[in-house]
PDB file of N, CA and C in Angstrom:
ATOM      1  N   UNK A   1     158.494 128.783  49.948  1.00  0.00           N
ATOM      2  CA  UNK A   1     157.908 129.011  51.240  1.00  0.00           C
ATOM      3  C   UNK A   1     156.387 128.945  51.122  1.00  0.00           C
ATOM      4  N   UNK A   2     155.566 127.973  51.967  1.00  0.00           N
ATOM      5  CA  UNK A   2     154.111 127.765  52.215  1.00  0.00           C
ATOM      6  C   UNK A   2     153.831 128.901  52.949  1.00  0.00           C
ATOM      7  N   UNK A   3     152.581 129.049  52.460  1.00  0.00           N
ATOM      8  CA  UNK A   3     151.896 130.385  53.329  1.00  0.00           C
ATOM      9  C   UNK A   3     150.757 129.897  53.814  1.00  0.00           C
ATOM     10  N   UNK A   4     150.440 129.913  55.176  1.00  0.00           N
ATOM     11  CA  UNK A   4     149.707 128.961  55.364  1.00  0.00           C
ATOM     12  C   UNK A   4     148.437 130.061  56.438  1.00  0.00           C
ATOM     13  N   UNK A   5     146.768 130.110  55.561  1.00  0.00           N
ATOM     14  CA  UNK A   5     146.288 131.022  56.572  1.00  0.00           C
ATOM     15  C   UNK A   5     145.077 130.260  57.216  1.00  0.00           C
ATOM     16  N   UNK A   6     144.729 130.824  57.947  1.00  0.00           N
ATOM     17  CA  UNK A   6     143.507 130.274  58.752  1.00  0.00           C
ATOM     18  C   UNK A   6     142.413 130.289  58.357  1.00  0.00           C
ATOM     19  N   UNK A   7     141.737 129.270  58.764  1.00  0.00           N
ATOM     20  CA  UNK A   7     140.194 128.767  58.082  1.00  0.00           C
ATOM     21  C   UNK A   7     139.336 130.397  58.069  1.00  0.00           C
ATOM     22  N   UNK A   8     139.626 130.503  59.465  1.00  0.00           N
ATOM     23  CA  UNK A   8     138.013 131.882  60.004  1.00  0.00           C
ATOM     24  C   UNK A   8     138.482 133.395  58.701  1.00  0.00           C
ATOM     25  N   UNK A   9     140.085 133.115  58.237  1.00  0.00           N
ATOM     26  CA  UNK A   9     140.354 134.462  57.572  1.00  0.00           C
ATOM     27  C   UNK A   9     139.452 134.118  55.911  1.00  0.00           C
ATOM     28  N   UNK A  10     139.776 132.671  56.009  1.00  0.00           N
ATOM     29  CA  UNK A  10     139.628 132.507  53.999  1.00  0.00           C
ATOM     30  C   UNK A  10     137.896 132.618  54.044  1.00  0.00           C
ATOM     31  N   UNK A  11     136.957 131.755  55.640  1.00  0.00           N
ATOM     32  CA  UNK A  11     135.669 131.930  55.345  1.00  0.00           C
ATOM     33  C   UNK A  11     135.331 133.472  55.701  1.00  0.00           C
ATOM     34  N   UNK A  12     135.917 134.376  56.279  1.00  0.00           N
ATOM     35  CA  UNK A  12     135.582 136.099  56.447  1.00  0.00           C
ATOM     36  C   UNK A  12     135.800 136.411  54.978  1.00  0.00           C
ATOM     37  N   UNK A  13     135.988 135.928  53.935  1.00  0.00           N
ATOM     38  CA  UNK A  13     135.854 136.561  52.569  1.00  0.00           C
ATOM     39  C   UNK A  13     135.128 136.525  52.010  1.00  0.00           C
ATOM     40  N   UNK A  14     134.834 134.812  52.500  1.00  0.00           N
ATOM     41  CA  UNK A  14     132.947 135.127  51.557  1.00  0.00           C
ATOM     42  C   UNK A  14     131.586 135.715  51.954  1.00  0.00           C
ATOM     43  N   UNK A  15     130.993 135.908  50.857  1.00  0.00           N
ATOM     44  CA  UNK A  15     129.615 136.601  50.659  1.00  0.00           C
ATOM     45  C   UNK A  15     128.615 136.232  51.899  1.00  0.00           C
ATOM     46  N   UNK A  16     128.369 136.262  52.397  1.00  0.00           N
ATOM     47  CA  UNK A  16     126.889 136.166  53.686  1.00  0.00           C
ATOM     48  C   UNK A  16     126.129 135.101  52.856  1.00  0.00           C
ATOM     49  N   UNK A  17     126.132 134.958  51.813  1.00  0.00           N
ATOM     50  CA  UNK A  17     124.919 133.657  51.046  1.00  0.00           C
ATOM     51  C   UNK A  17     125.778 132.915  50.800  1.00  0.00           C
ATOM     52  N   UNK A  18     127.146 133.067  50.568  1.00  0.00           N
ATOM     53  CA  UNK A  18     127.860 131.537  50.498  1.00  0.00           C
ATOM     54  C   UNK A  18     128.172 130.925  51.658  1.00  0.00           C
ATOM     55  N   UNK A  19     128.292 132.051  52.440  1.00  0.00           N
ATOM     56  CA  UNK A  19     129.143 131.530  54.234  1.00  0.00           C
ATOM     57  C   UNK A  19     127.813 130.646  54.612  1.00  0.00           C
ATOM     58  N   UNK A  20     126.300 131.142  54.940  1.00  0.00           N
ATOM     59  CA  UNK A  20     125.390 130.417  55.078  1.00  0.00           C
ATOM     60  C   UNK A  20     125.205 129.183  54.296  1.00  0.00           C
ATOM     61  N   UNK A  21     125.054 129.023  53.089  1.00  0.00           N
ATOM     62  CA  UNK A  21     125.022 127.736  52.637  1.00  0.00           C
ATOM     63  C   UNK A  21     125.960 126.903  52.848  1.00  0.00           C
ATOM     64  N   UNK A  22     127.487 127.102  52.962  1.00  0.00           N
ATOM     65  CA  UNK A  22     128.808 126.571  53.325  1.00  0.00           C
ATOM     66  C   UNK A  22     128.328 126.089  54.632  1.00  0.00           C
ATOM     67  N   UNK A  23     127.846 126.811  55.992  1.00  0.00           N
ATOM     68  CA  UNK A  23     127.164 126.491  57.110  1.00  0.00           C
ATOM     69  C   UNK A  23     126.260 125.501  57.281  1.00  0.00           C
ATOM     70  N   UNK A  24     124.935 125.837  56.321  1.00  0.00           N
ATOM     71  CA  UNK A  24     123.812 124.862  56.308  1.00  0.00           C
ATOM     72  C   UNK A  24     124.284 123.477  56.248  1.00  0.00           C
ATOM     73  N   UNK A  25     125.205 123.332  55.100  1.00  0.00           N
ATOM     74  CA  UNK A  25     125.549 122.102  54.130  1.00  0.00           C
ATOM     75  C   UNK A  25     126.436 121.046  55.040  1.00  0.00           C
ATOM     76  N   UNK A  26     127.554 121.946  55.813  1.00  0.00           N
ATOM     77  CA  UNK A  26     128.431 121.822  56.919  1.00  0.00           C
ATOM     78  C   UNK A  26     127.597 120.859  58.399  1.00  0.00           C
ATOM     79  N   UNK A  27     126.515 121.306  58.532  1.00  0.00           N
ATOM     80  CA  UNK A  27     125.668 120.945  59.757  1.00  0.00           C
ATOM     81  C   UNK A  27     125.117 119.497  58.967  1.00  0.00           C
ATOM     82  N   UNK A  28     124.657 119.827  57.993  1.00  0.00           N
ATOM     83  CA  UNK A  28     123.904 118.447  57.297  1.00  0.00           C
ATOM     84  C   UNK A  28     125.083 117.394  57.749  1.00  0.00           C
ATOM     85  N   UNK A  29     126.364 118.183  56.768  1.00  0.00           N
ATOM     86  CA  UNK A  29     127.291 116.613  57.205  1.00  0.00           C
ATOM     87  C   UNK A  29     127.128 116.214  58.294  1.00  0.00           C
ATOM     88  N   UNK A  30     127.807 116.912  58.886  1.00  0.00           N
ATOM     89  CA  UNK A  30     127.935 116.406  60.513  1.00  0.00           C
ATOM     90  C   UNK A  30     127.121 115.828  61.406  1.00  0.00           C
ATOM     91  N   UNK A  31     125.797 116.067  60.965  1.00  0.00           N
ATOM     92  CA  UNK A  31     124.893 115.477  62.002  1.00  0.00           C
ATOM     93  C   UNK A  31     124.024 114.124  60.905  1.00  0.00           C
ATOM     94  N   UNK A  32     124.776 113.880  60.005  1.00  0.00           N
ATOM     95  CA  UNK A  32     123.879 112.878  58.860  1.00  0.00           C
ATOM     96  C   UNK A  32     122.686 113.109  58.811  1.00  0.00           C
ATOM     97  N   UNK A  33     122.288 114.443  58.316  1.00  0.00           N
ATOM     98  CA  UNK A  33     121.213 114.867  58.007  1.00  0.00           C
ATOM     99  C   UNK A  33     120.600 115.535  56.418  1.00  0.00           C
ATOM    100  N   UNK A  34     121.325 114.479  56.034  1.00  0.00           N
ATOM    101  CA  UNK A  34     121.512 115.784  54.286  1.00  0.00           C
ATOM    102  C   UNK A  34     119.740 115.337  53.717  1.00  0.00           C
ATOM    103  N   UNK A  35     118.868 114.471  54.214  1.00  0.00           N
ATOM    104  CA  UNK A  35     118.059 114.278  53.594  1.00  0.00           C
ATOM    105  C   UNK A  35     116.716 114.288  54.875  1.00  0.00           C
ATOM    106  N   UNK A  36     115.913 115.208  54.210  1.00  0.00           N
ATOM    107  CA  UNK A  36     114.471 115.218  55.536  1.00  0.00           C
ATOM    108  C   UNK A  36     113.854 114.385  54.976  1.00  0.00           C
ATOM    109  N   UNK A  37     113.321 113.663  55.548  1.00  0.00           N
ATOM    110  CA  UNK A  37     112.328 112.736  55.553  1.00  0.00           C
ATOM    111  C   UNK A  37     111.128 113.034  56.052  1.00  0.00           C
ATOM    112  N   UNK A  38     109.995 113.128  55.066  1.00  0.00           N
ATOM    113  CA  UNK A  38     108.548 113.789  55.434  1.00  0.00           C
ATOM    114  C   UNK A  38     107.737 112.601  56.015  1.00  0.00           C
ATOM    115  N   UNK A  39     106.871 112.926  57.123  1.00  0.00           N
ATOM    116  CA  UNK A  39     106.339 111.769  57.620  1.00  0.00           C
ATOM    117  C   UNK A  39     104.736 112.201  57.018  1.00  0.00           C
ATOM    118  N   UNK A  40     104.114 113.262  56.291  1.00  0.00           N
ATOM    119  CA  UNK A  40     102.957 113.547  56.016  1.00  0.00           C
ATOM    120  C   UNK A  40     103.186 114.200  54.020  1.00  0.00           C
ATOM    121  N   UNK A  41     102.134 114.171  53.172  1.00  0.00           N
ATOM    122  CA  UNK A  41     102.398 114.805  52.284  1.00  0.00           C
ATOM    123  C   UNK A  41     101.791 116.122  52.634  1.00  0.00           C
ATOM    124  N   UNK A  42     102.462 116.723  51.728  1.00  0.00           N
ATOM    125  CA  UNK A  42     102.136 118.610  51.598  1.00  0.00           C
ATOM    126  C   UNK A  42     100.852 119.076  51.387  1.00  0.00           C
ATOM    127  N   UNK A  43     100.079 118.333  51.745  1.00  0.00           N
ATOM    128  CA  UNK A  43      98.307 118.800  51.337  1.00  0.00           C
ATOM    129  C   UNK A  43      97.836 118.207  52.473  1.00  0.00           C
ATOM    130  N   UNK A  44      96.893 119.028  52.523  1.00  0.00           N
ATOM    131  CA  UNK A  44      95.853 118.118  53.689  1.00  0.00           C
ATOM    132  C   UNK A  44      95.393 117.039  53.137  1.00  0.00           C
ATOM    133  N   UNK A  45      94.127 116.584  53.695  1.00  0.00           N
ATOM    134  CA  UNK A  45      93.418 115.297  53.279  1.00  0.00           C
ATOM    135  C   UNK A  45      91.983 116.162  52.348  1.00  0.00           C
ATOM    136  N   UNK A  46      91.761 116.909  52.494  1.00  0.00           N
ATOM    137  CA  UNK A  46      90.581 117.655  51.708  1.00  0.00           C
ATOM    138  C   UNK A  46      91.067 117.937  50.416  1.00  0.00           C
ATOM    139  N   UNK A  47      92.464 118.420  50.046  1.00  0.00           N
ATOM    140  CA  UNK A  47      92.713 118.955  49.247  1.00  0.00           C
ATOM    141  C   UNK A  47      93.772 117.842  48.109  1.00  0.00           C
ATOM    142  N   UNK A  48      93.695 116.477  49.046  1.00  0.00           N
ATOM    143  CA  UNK A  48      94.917 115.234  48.426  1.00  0.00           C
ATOM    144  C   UNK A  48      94.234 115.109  46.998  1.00  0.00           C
ATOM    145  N   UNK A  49      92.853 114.973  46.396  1.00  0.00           N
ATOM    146  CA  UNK A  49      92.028 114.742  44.999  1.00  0.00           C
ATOM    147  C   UNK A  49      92.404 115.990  44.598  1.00  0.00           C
ATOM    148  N   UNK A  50      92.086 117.272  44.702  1.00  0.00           N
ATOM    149  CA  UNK A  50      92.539 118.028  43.274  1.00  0.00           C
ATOM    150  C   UNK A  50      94.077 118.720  43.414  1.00  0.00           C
ATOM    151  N   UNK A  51      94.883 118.280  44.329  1.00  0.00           N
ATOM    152  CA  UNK A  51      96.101 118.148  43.878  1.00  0.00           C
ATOM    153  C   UNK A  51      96.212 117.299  42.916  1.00  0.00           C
ATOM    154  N   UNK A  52      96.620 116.089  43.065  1.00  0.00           N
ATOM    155  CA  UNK A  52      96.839 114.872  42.485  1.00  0.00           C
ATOM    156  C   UNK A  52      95.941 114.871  40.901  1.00  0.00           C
ATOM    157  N   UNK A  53      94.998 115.792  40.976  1.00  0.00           N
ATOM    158  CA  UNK A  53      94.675 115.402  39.693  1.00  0.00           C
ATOM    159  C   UNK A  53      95.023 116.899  38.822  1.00  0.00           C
ATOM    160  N   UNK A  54      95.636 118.128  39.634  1.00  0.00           N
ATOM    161  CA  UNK A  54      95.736 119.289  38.758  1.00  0.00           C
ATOM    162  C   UNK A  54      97.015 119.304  38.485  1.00  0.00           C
ATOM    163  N   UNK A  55      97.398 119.310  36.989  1.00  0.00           N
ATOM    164  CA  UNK A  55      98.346 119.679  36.502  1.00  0.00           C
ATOM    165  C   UNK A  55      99.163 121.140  37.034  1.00  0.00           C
ATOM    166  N   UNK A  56      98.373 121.882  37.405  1.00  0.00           N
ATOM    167  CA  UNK A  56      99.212 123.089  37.699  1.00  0.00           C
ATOM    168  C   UNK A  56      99.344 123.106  39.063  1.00  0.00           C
ATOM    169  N   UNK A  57      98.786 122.434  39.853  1.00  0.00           N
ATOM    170  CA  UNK A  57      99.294 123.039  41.438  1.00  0.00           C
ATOM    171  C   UNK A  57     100.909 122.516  41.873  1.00  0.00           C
ATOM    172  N   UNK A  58     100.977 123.754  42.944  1.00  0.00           N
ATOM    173  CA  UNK A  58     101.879 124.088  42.911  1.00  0.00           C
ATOM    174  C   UNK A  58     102.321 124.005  44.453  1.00  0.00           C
ATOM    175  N   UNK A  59     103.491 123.650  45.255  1.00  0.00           N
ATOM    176  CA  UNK A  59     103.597 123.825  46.894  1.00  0.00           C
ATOM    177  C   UNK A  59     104.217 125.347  46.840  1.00  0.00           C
ATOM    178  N   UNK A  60     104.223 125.909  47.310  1.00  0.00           N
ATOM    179  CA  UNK A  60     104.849 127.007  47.983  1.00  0.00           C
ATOM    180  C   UNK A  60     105.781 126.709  49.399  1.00  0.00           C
ATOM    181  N   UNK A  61     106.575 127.756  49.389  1.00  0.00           N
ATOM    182  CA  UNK A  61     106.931 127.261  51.316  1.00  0.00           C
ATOM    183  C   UNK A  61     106.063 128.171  51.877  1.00  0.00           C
ATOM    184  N   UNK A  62     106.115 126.972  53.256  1.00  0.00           N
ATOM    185  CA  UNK A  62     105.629 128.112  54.544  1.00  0.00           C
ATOM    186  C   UNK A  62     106.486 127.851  55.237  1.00  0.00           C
ATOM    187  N   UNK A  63     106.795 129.695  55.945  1.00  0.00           N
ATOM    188  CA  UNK A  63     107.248 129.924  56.876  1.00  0.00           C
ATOM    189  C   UNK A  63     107.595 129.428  58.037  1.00  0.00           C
ATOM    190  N   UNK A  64     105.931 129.512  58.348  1.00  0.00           N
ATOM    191  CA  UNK A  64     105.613 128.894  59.224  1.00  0.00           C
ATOM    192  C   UNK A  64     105.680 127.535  59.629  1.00  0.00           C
ATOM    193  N   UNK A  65     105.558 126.487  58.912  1.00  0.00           N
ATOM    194  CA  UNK A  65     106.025 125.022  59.313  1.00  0.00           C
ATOM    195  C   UNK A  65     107.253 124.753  58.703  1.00  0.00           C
ATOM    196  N   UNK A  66     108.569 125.570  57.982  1.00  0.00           N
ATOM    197  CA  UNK A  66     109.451 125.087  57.334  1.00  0.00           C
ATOM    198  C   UNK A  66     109.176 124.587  56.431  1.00  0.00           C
ATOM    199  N   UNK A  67     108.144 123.967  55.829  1.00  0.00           N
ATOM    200  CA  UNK A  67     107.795 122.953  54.814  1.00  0.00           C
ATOM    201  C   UNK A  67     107.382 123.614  53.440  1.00  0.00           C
ATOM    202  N   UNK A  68     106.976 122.873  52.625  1.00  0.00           N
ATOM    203  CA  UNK A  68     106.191 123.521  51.154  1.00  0.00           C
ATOM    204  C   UNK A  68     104.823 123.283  51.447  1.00  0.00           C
ATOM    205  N   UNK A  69     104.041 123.582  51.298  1.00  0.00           N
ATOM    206  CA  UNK A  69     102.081 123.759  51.273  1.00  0.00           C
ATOM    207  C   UNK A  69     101.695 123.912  50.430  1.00  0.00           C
ATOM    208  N   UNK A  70     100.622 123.476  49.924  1.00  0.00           N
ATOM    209  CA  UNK A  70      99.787 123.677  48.752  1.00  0.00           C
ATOM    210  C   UNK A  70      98.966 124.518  49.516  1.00  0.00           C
ATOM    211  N   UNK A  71      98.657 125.639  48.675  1.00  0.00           N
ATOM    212  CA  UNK A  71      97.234 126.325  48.868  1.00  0.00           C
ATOM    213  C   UNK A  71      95.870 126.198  48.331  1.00  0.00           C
ATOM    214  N   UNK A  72      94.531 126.473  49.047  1.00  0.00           N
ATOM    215  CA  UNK A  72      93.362 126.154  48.411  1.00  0.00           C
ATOM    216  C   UNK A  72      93.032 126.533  46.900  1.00  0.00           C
ATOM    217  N   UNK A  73      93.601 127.792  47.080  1.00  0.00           N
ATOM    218  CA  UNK A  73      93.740 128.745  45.348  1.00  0.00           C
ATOM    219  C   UNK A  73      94.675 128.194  44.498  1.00  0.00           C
ATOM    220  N   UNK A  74      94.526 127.671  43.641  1.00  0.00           N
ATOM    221  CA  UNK A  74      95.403 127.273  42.910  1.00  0.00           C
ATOM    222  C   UNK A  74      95.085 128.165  41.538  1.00  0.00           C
ATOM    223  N   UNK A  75      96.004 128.337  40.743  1.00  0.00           N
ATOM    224  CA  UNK A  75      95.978 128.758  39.834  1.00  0.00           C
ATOM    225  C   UNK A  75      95.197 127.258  38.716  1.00  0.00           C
ATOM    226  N   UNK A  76      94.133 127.865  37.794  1.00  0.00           N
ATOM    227  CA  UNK A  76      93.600 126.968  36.623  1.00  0.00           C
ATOM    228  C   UNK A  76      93.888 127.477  35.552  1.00  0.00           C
ATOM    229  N   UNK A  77      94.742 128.294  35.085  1.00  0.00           N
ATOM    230  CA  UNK A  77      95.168 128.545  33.773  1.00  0.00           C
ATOM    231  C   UNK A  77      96.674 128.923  33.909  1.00  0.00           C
ATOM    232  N   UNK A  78      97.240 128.560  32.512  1.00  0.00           N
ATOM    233  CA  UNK A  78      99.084 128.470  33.103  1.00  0.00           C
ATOM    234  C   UNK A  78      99.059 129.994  32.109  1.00  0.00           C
ATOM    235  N   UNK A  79     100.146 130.301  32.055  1.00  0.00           N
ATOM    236  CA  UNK A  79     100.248 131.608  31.901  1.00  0.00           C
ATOM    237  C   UNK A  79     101.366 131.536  30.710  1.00  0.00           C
ATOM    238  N   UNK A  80     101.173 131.746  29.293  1.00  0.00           N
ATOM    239  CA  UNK A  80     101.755 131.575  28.427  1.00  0.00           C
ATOM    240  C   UNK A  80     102.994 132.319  28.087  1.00  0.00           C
ATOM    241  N   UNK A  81     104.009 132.129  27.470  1.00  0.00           N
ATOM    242  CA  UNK A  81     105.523 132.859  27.274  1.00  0.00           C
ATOM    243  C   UNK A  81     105.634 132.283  25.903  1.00  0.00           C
ATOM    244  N   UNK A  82     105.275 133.308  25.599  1.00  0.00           N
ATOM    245  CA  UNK A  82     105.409 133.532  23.618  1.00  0.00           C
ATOM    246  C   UNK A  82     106.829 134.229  23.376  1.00  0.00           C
ATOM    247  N   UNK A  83     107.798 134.101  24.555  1.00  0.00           N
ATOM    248  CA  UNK A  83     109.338 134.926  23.761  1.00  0.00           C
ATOM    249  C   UNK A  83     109.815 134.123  22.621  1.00  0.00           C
ATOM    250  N   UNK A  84     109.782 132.680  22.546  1.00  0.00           N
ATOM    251  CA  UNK A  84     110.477 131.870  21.597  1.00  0.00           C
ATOM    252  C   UNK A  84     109.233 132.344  20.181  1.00  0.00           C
ATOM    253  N   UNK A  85     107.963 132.197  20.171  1.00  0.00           N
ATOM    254  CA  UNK A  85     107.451 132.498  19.298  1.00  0.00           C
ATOM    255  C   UNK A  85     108.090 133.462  18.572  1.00  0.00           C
ATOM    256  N   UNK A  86     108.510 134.560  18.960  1.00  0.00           N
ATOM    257  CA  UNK A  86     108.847 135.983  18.453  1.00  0.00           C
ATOM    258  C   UNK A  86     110.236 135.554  17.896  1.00  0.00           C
ATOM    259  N   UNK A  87     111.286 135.000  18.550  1.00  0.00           N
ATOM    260  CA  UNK A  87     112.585 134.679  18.166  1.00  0.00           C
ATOM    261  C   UNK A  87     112.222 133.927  16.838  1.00  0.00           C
ATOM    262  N   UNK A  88     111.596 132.793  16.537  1.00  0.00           N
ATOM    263  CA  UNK A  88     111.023 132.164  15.500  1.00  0.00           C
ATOM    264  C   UNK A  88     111.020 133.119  14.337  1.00  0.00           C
ATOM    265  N   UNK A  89     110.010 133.594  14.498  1.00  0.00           N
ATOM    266  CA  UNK A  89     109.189 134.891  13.503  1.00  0.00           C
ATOM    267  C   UNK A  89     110.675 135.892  13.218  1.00  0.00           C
ATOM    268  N   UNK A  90     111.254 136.076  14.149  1.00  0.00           N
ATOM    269  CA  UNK A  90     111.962 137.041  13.179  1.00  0.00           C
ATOM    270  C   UNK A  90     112.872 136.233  12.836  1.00  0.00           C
ATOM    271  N   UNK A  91     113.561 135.004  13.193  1.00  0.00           N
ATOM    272  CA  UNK A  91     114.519 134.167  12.356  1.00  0.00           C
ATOM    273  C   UNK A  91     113.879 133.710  10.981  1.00  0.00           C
ATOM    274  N   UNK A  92     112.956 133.553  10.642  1.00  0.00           N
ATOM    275  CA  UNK A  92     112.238 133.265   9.367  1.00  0.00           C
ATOM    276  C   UNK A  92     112.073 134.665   8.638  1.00  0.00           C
ATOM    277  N   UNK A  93     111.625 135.485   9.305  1.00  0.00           N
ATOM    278  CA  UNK A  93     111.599 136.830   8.041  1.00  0.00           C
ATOM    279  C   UNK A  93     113.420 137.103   7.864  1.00  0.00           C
ATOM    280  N   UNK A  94     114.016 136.882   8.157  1.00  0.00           N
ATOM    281  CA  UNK A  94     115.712 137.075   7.703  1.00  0.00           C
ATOM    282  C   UNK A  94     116.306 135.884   7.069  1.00  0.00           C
ATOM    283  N   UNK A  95     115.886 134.791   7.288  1.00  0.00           N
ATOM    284  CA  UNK A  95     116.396 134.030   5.892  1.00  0.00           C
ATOM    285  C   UNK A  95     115.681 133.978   5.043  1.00  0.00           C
ATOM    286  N   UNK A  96     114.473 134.359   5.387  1.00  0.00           N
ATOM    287  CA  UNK A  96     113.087 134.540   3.828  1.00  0.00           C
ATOM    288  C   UNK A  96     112.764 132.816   3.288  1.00  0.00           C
ATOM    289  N   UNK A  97     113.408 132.122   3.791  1.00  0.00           N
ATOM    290  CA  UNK A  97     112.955 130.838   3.211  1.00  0.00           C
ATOM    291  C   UNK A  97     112.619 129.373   4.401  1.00  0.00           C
ATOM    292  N   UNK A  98     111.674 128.803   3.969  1.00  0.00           N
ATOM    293  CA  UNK A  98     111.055 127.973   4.891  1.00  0.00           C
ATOM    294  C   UNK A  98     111.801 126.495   4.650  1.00  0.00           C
ATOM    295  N   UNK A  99     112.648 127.102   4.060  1.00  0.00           N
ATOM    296  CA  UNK A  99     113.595 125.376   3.856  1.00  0.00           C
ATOM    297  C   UNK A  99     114.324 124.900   5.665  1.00  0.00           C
ATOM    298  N   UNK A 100     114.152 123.917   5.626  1.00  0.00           N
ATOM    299  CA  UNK A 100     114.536 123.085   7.251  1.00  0.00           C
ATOM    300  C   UNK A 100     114.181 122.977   8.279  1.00  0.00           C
ATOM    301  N   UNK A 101     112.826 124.057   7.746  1.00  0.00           N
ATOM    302  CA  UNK A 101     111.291 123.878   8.997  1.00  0.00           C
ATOM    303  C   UNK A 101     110.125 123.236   8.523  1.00  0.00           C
ATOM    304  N   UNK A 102     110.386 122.212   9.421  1.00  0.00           N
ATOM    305  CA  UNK A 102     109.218 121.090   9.420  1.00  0.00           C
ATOM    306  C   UNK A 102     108.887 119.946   9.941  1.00  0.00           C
ATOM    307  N   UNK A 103     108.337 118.891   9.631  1.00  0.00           N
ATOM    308  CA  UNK A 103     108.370 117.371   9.866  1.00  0.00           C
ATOM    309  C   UNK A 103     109.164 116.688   8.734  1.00  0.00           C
ATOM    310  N   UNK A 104     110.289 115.571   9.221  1.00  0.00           N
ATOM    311  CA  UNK A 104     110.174 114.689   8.400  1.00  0.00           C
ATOM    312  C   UNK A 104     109.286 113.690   8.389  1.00  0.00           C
ATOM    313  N   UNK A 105     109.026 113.400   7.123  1.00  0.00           N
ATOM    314  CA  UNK A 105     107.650 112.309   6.901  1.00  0.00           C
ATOM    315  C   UNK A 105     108.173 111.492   5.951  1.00  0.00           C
ATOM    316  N   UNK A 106     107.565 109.744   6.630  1.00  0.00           N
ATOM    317  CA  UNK A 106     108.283 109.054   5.846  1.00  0.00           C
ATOM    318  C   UNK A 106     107.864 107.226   6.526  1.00  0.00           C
ATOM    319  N   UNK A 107     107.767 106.245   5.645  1.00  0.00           N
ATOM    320  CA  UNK A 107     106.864 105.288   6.184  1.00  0.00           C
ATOM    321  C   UNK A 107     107.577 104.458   7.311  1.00  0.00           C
ATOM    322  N   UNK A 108     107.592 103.352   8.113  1.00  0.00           N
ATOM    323  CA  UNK A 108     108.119 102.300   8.425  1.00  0.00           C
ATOM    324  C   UNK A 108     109.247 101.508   7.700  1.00  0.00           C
ATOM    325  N   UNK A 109     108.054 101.016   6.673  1.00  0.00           N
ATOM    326  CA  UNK A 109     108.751 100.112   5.873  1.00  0.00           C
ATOM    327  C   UNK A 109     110.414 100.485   5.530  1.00  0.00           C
ATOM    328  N   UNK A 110     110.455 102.019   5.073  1.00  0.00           N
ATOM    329  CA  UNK A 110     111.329 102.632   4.531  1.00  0.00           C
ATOM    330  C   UNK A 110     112.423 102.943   5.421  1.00  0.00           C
ATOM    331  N   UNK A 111     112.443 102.125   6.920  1.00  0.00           N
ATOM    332  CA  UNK A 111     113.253 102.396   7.984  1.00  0.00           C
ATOM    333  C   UNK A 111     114.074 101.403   7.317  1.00  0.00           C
ATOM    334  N   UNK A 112     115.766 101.332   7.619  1.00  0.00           N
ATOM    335  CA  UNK A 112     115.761  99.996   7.979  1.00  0.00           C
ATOM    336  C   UNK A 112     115.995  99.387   9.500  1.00  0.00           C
ATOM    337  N   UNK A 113     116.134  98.181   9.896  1.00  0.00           N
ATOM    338  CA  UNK A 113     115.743  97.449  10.643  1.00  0.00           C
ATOM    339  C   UNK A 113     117.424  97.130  11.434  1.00  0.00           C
ATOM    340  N   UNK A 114     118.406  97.592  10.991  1.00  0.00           N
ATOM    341  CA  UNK A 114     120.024  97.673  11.700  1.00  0.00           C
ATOM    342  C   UNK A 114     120.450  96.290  10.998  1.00  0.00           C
ATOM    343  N   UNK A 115     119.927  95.232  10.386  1.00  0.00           N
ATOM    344  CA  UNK A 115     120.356  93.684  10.024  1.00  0.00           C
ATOM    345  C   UNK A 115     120.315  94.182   8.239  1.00  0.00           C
ATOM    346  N   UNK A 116     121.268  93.433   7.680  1.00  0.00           N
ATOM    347  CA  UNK A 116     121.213  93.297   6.319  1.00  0.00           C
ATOM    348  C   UNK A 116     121.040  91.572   5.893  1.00  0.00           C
ATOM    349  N   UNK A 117     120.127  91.309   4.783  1.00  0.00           N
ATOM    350  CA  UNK A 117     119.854  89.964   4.681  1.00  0.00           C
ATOM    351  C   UNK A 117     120.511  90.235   3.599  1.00  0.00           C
ATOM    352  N   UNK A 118     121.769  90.180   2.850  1.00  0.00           N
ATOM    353  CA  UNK A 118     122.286  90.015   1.941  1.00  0.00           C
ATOM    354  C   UNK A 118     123.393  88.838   1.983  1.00  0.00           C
TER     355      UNK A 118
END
């Protein structure tokens, strides 16, 4: 015997952040909208040169226009995360030996080339 239940009971189970995205995603189909198409980039025209040339900027959203924005403040220094450093350091003081950390070094010539002239 099939047990057969209704759409509105199985979506009343999910979470408020899945039902919404299930929603959002739902509307995209339907109206062939899964992709926005920007008719301007995310910076003004004052600010198009040190975007484009700063490695760190960044868009944010706004609220206010739906969109992402760059702001005038940008951050000029990135902000370092030394956790792997530390993982390192103590994986080396517990095997005590520096064997399999490093570069291999080694010439061209000494490649070979995938062909054998034999």
């Amino acid at each position: 015997m099939a047990l057969v239940v209704h759409p509105c009971y199985v979506l009343a189970t999910a979470s408020p952040s899945l039902y919404k995205s299930y929603k959002a995603m739902s509307e995209m189909m339907t109206t062939n909208a899964l992709v926005k198409i920007k008719e301007a980039p995310p910076y003004s025209i004052e600010l198009e040169t040190p975007v484009l040339l700063d490695s760190l900027a960044r868009a944010s959203p706004d609220k206010k226009s739906g969109s992402n924005t760059f702001k005038e403040n940008q951050p000029t220094e990135m902000e370092q995360n030394l956790a792997n450093v530390k993982v390192i350091e103590e994986t080396l003081k517990v095997s005590r030996s520096m064997a399999g950390v490093g570069v291999d070094q080694g010439t061209f010539s000494a490649l070979s080339s995938g062909s054998s002239n034999s």
